[in-house]
Protein backbone atom coordinates (compact mmCIF):
# COMPACT_ATOMS: atom_id res chain seq x y z
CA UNK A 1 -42.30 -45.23 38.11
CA UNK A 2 -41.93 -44.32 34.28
CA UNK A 3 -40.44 -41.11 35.09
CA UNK A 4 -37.30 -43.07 36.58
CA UNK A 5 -35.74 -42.97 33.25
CA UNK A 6 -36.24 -39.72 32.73
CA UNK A 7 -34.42 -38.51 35.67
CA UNK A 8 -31.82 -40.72 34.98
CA UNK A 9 -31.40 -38.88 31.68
CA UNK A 10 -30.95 -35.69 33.00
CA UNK A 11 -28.46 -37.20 35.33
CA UNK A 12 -26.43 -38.29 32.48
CA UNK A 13 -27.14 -34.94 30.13
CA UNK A 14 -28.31 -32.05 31.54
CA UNK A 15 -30.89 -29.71 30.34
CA UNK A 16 -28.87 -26.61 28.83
CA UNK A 17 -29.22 -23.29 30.84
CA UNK A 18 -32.23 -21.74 28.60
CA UNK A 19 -35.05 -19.38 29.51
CA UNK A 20 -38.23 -18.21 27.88
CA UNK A 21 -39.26 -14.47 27.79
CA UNK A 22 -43.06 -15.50 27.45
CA UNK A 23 -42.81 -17.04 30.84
CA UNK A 24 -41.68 -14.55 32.81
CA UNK A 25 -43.97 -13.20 35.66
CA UNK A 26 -43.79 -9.51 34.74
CA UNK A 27 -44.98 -10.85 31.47
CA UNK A 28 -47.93 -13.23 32.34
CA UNK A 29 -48.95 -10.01 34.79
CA UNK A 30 -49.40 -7.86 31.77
CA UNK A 31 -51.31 -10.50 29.61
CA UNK A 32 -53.73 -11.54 32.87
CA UNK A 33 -54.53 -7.89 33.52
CA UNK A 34 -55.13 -7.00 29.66
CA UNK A 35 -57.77 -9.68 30.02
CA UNK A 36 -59.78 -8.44 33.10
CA UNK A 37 -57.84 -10.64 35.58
CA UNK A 38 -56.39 -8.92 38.97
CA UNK A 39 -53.16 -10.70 39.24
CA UNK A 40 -50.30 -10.93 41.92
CA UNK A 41 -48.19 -8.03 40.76
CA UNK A 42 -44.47 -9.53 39.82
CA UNK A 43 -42.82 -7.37 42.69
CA UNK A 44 -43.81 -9.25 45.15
CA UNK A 45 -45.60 -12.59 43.66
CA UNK A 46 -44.66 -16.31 44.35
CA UNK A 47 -43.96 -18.36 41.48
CA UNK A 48 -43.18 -22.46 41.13
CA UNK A 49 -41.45 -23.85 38.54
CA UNK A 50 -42.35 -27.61 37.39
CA UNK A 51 -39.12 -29.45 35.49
CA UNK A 52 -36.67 -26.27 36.01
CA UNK A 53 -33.43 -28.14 35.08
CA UNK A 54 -30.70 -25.92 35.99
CA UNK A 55 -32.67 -23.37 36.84
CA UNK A 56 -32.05 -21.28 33.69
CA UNK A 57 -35.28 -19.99 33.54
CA UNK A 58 -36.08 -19.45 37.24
CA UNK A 59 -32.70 -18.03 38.60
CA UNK A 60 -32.79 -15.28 36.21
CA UNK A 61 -36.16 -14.38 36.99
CA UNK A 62 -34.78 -14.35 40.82
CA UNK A 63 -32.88 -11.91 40.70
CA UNK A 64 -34.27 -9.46 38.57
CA UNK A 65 -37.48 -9.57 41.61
CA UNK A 66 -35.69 -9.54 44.85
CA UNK A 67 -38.85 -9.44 46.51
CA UNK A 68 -40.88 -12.32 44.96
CA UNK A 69 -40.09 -15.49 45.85
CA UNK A 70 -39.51 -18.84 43.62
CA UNK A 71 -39.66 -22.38 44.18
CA UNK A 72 -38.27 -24.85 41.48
CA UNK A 73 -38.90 -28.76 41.50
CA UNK A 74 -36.88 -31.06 39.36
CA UNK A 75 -36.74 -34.73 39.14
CA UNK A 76 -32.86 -34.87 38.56
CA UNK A 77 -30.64 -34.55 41.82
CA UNK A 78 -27.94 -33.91 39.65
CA UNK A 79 -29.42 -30.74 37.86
CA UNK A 80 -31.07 -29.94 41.33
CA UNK A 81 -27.44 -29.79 42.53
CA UNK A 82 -25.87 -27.66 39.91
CA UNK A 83 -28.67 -25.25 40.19
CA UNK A 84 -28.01 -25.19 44.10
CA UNK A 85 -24.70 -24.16 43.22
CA UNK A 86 -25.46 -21.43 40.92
CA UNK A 87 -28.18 -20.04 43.44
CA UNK A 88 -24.95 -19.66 45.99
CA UNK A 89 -22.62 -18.18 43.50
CA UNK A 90 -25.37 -15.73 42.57
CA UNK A 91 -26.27 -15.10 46.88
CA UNK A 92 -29.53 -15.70 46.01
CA UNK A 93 -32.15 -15.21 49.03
CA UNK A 94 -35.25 -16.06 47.50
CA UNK A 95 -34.70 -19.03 45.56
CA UNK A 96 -35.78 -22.52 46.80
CA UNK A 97 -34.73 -26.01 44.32
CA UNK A 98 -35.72 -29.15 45.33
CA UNK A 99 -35.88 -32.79 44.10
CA UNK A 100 -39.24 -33.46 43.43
CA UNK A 101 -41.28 -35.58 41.12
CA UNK A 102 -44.77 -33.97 40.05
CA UNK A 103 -47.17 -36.67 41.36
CA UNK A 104 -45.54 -35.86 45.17
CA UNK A 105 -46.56 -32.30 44.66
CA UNK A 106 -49.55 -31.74 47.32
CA UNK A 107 -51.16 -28.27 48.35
CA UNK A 108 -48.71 -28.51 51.72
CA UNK A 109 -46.00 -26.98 49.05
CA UNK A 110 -48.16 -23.97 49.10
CA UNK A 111 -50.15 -21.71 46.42
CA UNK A 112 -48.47 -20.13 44.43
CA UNK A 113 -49.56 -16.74 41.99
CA UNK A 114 -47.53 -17.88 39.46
CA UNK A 115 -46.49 -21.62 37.75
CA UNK A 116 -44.12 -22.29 34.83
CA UNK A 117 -44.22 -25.31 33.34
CA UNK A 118 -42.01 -25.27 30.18
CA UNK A 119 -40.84 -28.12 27.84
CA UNK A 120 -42.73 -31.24 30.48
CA UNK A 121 -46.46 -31.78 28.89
CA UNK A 122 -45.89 -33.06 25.74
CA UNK A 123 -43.18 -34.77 26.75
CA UNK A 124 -43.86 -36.97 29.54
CA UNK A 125 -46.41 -39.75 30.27
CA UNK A 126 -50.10 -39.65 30.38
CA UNK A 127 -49.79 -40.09 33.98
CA UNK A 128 -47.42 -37.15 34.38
CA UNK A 129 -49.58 -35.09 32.66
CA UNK A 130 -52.33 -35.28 34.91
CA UNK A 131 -50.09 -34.75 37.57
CA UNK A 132 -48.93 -31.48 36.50
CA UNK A 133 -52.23 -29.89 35.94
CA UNK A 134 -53.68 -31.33 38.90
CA UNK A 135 -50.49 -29.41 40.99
CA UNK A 136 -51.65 -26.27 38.42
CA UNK A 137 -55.20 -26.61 39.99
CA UNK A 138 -54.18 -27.17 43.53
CA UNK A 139 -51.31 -25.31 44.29
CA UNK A 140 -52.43 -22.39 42.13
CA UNK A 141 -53.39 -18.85 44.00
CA UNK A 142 -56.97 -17.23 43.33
CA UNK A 143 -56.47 -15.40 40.17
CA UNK A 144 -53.15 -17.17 39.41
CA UNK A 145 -51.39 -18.02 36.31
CA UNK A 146 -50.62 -21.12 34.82
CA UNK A 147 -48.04 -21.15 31.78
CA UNK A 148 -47.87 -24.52 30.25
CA UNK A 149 -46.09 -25.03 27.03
CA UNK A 150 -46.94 -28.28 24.72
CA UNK A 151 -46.32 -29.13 20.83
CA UNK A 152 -49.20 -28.24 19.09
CA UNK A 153 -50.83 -30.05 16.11
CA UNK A 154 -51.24 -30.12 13.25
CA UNK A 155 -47.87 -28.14 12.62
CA UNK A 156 -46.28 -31.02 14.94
CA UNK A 157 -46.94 -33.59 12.15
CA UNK A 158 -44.41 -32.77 9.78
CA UNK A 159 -41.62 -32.11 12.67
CA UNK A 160 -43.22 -35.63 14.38
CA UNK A 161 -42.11 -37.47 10.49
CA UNK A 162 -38.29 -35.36 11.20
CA UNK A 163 -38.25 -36.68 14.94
CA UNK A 164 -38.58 -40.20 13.53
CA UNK A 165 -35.96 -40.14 10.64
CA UNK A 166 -33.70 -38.62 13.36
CA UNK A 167 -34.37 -41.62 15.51
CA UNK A 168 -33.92 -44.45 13.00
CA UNK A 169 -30.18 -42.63 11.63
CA UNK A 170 -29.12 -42.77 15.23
CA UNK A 171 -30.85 -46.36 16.25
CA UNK A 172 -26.71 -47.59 16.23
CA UNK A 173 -25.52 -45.04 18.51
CA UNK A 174 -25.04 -46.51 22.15
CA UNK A 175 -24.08 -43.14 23.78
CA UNK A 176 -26.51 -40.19 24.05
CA UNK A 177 -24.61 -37.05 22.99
CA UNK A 178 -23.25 -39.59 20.04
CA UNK A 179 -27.20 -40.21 18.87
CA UNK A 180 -27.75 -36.44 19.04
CA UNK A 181 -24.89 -36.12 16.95
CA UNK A 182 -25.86 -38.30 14.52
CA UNK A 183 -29.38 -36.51 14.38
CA UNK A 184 -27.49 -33.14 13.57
CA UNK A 185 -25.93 -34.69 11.03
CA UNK A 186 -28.90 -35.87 8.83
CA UNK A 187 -30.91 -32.48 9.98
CA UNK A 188 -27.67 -30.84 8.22
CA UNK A 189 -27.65 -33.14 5.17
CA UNK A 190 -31.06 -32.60 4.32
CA UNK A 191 -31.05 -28.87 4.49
CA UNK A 192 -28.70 -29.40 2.10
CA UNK A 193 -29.96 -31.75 0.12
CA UNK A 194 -33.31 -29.78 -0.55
CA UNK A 195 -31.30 -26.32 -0.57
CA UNK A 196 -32.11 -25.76 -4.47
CA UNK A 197 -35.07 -24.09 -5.03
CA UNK A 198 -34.49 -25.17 -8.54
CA UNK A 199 -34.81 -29.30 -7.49
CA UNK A 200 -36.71 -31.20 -10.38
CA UNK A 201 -39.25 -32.88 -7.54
CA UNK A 202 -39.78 -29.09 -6.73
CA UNK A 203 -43.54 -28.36 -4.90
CA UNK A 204 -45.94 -27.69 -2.49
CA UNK A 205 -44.64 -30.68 -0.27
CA UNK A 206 -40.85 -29.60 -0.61
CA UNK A 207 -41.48 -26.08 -0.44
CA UNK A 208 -42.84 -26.60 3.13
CA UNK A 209 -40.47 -29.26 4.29
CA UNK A 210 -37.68 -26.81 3.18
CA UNK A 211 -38.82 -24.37 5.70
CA UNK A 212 -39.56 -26.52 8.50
CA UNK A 213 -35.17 -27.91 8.04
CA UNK A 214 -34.24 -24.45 7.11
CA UNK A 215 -35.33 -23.92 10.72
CA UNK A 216 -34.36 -27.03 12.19
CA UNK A 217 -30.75 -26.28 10.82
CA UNK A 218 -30.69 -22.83 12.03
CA UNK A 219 -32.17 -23.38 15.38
CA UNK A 220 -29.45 -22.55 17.89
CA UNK A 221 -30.76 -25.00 19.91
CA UNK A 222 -30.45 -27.99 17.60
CA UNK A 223 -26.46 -26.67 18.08
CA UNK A 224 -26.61 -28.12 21.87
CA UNK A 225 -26.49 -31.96 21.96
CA UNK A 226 -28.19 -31.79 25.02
CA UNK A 227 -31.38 -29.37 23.65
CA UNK A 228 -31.63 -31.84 20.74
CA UNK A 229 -31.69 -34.94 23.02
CA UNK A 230 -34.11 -34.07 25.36
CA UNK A 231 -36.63 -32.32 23.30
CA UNK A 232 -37.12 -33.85 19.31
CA UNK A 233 -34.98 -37.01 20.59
CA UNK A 234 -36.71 -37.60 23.93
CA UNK A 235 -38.67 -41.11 24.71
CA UNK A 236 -41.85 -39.30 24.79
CA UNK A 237 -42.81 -36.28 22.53
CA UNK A 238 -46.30 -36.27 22.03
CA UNK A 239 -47.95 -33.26 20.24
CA UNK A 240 -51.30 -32.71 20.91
CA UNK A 241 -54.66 -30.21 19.44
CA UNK A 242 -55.22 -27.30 21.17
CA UNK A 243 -58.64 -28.26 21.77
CA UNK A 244 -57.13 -31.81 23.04
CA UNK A 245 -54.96 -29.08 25.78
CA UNK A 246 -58.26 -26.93 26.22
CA UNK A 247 -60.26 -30.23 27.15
CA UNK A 248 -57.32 -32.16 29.18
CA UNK A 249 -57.20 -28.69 31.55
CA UNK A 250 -60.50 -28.05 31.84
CA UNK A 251 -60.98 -31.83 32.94
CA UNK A 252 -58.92 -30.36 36.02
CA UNK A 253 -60.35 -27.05 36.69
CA UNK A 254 -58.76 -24.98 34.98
CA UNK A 255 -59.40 -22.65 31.98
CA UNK A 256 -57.94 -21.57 28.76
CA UNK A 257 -56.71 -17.74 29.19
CA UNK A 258 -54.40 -16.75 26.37
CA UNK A 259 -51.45 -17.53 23.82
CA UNK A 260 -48.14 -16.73 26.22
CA UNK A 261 -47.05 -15.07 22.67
CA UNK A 262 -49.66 -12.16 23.13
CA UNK A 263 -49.55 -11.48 18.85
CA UNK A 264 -50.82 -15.04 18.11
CA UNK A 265 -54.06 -14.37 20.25
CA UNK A 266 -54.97 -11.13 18.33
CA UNK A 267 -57.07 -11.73 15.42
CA UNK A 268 -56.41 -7.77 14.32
CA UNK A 269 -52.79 -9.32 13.35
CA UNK A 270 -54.40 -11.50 10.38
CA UNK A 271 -55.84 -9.72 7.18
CA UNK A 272 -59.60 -9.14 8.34
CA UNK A 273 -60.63 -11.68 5.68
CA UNK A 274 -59.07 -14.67 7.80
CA UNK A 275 -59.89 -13.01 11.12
CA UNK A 276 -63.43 -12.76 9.71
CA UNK A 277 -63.32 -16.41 8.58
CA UNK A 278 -62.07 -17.23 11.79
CA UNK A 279 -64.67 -15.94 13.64
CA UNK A 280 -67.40 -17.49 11.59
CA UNK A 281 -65.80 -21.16 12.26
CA UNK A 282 -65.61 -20.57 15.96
CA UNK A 283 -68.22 -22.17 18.26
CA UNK A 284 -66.71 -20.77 21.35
């Protein structure tokens, strides 16, 4: 199985305890019934989690909605384990973690109003992928919510060139957390390096790459080994077009609904020039 390695990874380096606002059900309730859908309300919904580490994201969620209940698969019995532990610390009732990999997820898990699946397409197999939007499809609830997150092109391209100067500088380090160290340490040097504004090779090109490590630098995630490691350092990281996403989870039943980040759906954000533009070069 390819995703052997993977959880073998996570076994070595856990995923850091993170979560992610966007995904959160009271949130994807909101955005669902903006849109003309009749979704589970958060109260009382059931949500799944695909890939939820620690549980960082899903524990949270837990107990700010006593009464909805969670389910969160992982293929790592080691992070599967801490999270267990935190659920008992916490006396959480309505949390259930198992070990799990996606492709033996069936519809006897059970539907579900709700499913996260944060930081796994873009980085996992072809084979995975289709996994875990064929479990979106089949173990998703009439009127239910899928939230799948991805790296997007063409903005990927630039961070894709980064990603692969991060793995060459490292190629000598035999230890994980001692290859995402080395990666922090060029992403550091070349914020640096292009820091003046006044640099002779000064342009278009530099201006933008500047940004993109200004970011990378800053990123308080690119301060955790482990974040680094398992997200621009991981084995696969493979950014796809939206329309590539649209046409891969259509393929399985499923259909486009919105940007998790409401603003980036709403064209009355842009200058009505662009949303005008926008409008003219869209054929659906």
């Amino acid at each position: 199985m390819p995703t052997q390695g993977l959880a073998t990874s996570y076994d070595e380096v856990p995923y850091p305890w993170l979560c992610y606002r966007p995904s959160h059900p009271s949130h994807l309730f909101v955005c669902a019934t903006l849109l003309g859908l009749s979704p589970a309300p958060a109260e009382t919904c059931r949500v799944l989690e695909l890939g939820c580490a620690l549980g960082g994201n899903l524990l949270p969620m837990a107990a700010s909605l006593p009464g909805a209940s969670f389910v969160g698969i992982d293929l790592s019995p080691a992070q599967i384990a801490s999270g267990q532990q935190a659920v008992d610390a916490l006396g959480l009732r309505n949390v259930s973690l198992q070990t799990k990999d996606l492709s033996d997820v069936t519809p006897a898990l059970g539907t579900f109003d709700y499913i996260i699946a944060h930081g796994i397409y873009s980085w996992v197999p072809p084979t995975v992928r289709d996994h875990l939007l064929r479990v979106c499809h089949e173990n998703l609830a009439p009127n239910g919510v899928a939230y799948v997150s991805y790296n997007t092109l063409p903005g990927w391209h630039m961070i894709l060139s980064l990603r692969e100067m991060m793995l060459h500088h490292a190629r000598t380090a035999t230890d994980p957390l001692a290859q995402a160290a080395l990666a922090r340490e060029l992403i550091a040097f070349l914020a640096e390096a292009t820091a003046d504004e006044d640099n002779p090779i000064e342009g278009t090109l530099m201006g933008a790459w500047r940004s993109i490590l200004r970011v990378q630098n800053g990123d308080p995630r690119q301060q955790v080994d482990a974040a680094l490691l398992h997200d621009e350092l991981a084995q696969w990281n493979d950014p796809v077009y939206f329309y590539q996403f649209v046409e891969h989870a259509g393929a399985h039943g499923l259909q486009f609904l919105v940007e998790a980040d409401w603003h980036l759906s709403v064209l009355d954000n842009l200058p009505a020039a662009v949303a005008s533009r926008i409008l003219d070069m869209s054929t659906n």
